[in-house]
Every structure is written in structure tokens, then in C-alpha cells.
Protein backbone atom coordinates (compact mmCIF):
# COMPACT_ATOMS: atom_id res chain seq x y z
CA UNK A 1 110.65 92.34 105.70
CA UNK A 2 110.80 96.15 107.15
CA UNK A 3 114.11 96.64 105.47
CA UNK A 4 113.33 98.13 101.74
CA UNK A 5 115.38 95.89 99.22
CA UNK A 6 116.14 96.94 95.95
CA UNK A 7 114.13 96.37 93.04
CA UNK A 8 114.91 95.05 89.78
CA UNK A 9 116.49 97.58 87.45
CA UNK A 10 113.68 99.12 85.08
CA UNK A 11 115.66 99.20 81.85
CA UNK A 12 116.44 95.48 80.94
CA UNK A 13 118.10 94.43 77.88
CA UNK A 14 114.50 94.52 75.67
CA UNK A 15 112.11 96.80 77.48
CA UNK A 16 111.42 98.78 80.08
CA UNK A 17 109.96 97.16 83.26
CA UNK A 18 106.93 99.12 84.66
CA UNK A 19 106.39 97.03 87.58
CA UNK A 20 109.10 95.53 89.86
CA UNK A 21 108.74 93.23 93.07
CA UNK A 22 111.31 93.92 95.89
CA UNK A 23 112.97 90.26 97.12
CA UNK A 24 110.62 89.80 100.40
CA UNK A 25 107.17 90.89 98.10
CA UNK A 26 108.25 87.92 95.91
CA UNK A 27 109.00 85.15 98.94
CA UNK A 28 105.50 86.43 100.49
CA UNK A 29 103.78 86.05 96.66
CA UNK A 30 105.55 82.14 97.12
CA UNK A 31 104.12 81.45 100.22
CA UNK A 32 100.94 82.91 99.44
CA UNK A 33 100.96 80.95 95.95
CA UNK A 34 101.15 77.48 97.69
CA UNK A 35 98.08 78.33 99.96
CA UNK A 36 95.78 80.28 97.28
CA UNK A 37 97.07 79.22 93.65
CA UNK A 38 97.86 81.52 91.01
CA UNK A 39 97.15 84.91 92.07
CA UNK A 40 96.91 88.18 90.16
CA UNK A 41 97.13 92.35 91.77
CA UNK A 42 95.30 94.85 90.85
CA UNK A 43 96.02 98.45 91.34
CA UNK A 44 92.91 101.40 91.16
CA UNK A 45 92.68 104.94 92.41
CA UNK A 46 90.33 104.55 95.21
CA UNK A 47 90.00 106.00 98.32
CA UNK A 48 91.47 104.14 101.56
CA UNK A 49 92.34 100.31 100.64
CA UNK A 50 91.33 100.90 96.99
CA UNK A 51 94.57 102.88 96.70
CA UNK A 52 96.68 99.95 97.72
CA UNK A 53 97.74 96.95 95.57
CA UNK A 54 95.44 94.19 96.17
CA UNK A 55 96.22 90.56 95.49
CA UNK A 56 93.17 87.81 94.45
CA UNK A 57 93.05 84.55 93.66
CA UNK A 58 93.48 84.66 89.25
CA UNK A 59 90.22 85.07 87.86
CA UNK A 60 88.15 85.82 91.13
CA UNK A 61 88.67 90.35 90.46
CA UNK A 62 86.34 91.49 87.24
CA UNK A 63 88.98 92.79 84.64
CA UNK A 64 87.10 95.34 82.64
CA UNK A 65 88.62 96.74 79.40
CA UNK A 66 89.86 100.10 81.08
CA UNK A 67 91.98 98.19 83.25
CA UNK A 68 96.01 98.04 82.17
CA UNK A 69 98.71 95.58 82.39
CA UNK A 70 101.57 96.49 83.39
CA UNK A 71 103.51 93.25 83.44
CA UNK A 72 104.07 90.32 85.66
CA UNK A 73 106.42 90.09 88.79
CA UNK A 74 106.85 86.74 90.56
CA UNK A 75 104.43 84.72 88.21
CA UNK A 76 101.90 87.12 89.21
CA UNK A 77 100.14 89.19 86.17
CA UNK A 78 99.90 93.41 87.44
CA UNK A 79 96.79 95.43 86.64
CA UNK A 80 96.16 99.02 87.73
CA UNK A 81 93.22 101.03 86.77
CA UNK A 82 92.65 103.03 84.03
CA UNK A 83 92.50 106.22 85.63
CA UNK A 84 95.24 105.55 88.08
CA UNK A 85 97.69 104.26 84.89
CA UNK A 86 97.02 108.13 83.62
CA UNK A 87 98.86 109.38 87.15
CA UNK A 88 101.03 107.31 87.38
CA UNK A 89 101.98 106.25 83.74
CA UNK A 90 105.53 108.03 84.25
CA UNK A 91 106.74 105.57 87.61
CA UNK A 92 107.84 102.69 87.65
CA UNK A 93 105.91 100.62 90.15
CA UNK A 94 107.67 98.46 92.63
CA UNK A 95 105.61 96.36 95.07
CA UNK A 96 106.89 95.63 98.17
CA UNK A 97 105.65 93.93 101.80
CA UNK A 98 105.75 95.73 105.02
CA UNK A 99 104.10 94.36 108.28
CA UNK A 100 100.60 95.81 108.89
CA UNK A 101 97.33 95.26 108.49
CA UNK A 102 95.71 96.16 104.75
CA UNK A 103 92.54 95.25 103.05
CA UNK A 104 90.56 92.44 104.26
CA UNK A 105 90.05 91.62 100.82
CA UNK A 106 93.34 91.33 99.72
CA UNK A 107 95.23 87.64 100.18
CA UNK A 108 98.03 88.53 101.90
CA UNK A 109 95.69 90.02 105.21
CA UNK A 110 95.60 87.28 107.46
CA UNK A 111 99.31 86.89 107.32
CA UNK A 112 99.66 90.53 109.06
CA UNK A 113 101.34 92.16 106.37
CA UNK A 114 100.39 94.20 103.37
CA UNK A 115 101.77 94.97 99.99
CA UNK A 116 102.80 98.01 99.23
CA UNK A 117 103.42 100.20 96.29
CA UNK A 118 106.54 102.16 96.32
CA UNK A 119 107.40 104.32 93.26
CA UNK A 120 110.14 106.16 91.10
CA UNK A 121 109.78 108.25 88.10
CA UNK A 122 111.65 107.06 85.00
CA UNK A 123 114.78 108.46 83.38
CA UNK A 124 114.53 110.40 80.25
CA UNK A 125 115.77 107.51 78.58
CA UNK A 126 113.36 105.08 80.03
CA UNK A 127 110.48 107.62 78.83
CA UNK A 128 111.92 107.89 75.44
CA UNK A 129 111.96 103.94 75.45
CA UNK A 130 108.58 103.13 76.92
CA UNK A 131 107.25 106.29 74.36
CA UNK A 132 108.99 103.99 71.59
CA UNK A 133 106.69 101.30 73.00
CA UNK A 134 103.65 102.35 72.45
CA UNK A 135 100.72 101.75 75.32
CA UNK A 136 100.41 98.73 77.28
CA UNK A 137 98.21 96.69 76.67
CA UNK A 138 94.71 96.63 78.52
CA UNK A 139 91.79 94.35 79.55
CA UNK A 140 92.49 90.84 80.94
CA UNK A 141 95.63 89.09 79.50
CA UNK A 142 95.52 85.77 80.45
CA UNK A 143 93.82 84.32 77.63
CA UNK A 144 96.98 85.68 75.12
């Protein structure tokens, strides 16, 4: 779990991934999956824990309309903040799992790890391909 892995590529044959799960991140969302049920992260710019990516139960964190989403790694859909998208808007996001204590909040606590985001900026032609894109989408996108 300590050993980084490598994440998925960003530029797959139809769009560019903004969020990618390293291999253990994606065993640990499995485990925690079977225990809690469909879960969903969400990413914001606050201080302390708030900076980290915390994982709920789906439907149990208030998605407002600023929120964005960035895509879905391991069956699990990825929200950041709207604020924190405008920083980071040019990285690709990759969560991984270190051991550790984070948020009490956050599912994966009493298991003594923590995920962890872990981030790269994109190529030029990544930029020119997400630019192509248009915005991601934002507010809660489980109902589409």
C-alpha cells in the first residue's frame, strides 16, 4: 500500500481522464464498498482534513451546484469543489491510499489508512483536448 503504483494513463482513446485511482486506492474502495455500499469522494479547498479527498456513503455529502465532477474511478463518482476545481483545473487527479490516520469523517478512517490525492499537470495536448471539451459538468450526477 506504501509503494506508489501507477495510475491510469490520462489520455484514453475518447477523452481525457481528470481523475485516476492508483491499483491499492481501488482494492481499498472494494473492500470498503462491501461494508458501506456505494460510496462517492468529494474533494474541497479547506483547511486541514477539508483539503483531503473524503469518501461517504452515496447520497449522505450535500452536493450543491458549485460542486464539479470530475469522473468516476472504481465505481465511485469524484466531486471536488468549486473553488478548488479553479486551482487545480490543469492536474490530473490521482487518488491513492497510504497508511495513516485522516478524517474521522471520511469511510476509509477506521481501517488506518487515508486516501490521498496525488497530482500531475497535463500535457499540452491533454489541455488542448480537455479545452476541446468544454467544462465538466457540475452539481450532483447521479440522477443522469
Amino acid at each position: 500500500m506504501a509503494r506508489q503504483e501507477e495510475s491510469e494513463n490520462a489520455l484514453t482513446a475518447t477523452r481525457v481522464v481528470r481523475v485516476a485511482v492508483t491499483a491499492s486506492a481501488a482494492a481499498m474502495l472494494k473492500q470498503l464498498v462491501e461494508t458501506h455500499g456505494p460510496l462517492e469522494f468529494h474533494q474541497s479547498g479547506g483547511c486541514c482534513d477539508g483539503s483531503s479527498p473524503m469518501c461517504f456513503p452515496r447520497g449522505e455529502f450535500k452536493l450543491g451546484q458549485r460542486d464539479v465532477y470530475l469522473g468516476t474511478i472504481a465505481d465511485t463518482p469524484f466531486y471536488i469543489g468549486g473553488e478548488q476545481y479553479e486551482y487545480w483545473k490543469h492536474t490530473q487527479l490521482t487518488i491513492d491510499v497510504v497508511p495513516g490516520r485522516g478524517s474521522g469523517f471520511s469511510v476509509e478512517s477506521p481501517e488506518g489508512v487515508r486516501f490521498l490525492t496525488r497530482s500531475r499537470l497535463f500535457s499540452d495536448e491533454e489541455s488542448i483536448a480537455l479545452e476541446a471539451e468544454g467544462p465538466p459538468p457540475r452539481g450532483d450526477q447521479s440522477e443522469r
